[in-house]
Protein backbone atom coordinates (compact mmCIF):
# COMPACT_ATOMS: atom_id res chain seq x y z
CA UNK A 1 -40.24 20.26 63.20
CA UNK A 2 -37.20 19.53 60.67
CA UNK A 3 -34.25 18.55 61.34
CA UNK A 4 -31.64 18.98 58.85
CA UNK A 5 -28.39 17.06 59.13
CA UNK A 6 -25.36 18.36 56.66
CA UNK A 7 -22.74 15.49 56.64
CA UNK A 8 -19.17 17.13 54.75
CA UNK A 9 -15.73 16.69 54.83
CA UNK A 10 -13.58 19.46 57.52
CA UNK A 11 -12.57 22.50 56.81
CA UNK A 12 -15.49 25.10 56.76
CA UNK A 13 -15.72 28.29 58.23
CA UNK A 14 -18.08 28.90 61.07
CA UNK A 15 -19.24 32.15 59.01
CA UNK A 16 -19.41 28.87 55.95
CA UNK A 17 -21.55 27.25 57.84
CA UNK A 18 -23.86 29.86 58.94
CA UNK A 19 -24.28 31.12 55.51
CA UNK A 20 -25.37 27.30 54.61
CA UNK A 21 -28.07 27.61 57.53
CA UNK A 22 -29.36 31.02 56.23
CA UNK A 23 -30.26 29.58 52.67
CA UNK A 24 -31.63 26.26 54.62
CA UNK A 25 -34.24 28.46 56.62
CA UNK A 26 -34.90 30.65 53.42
CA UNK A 27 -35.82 27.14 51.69
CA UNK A 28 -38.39 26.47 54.33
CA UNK A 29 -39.73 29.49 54.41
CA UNK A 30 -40.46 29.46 51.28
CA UNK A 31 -42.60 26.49 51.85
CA UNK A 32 -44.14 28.11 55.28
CA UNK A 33 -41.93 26.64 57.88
CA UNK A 34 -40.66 29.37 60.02
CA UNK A 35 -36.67 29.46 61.56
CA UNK A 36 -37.66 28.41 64.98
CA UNK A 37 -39.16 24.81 63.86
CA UNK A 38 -35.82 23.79 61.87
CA UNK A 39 -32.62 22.15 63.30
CA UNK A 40 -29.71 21.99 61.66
CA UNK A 41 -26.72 19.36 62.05
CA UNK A 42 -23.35 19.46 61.17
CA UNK A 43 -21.39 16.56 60.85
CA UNK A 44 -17.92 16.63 59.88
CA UNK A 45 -16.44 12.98 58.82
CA UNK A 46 -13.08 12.59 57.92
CA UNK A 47 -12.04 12.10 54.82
CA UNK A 48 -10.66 8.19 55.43
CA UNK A 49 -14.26 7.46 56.69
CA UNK A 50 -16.16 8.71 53.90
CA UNK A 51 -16.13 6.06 50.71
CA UNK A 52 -17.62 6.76 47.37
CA UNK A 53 -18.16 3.00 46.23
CA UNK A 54 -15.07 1.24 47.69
CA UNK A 55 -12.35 3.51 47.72
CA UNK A 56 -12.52 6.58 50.64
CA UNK A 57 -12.46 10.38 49.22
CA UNK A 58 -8.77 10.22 50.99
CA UNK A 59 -7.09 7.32 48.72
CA UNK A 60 -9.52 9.25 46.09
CA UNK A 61 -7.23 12.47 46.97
CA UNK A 62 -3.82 10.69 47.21
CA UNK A 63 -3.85 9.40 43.76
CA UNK A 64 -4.88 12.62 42.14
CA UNK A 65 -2.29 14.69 44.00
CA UNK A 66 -4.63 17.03 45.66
């Protein structure tokens, strides 16, 4: 049974989201796992908790302006 845990930033779209799951259960399918055997997670961190080396994707964001 896989489980499939999607860790990203907030902001998508429930209908985002459930288009992510349809192309995860296609990808297993493909390999013979049917939809009922997969679990899929999503976790939404904030963008001050998430750090690419030592600087978080928020101070990241503040000095490019976006």
């Amino acid at each position: 049974m896989p489980a499939v845990r999607v860790s990203m930033l907030p902001g998508r779209s429930a209908e985002q989201k459930a288009k992510l799951v349809e192309k995860i259960l296609e990808g297993f399918a493909e390999i013979g796992v049917s939809a009922d055997a997969v679990t899929t997670v999503f976790e939404e961190v904030d963008a001050g908790d998430w750090y690419v080396a030592d600087e978080s994707i928020a101070d990241k964001r503040k000095k490019s302006g976006s």
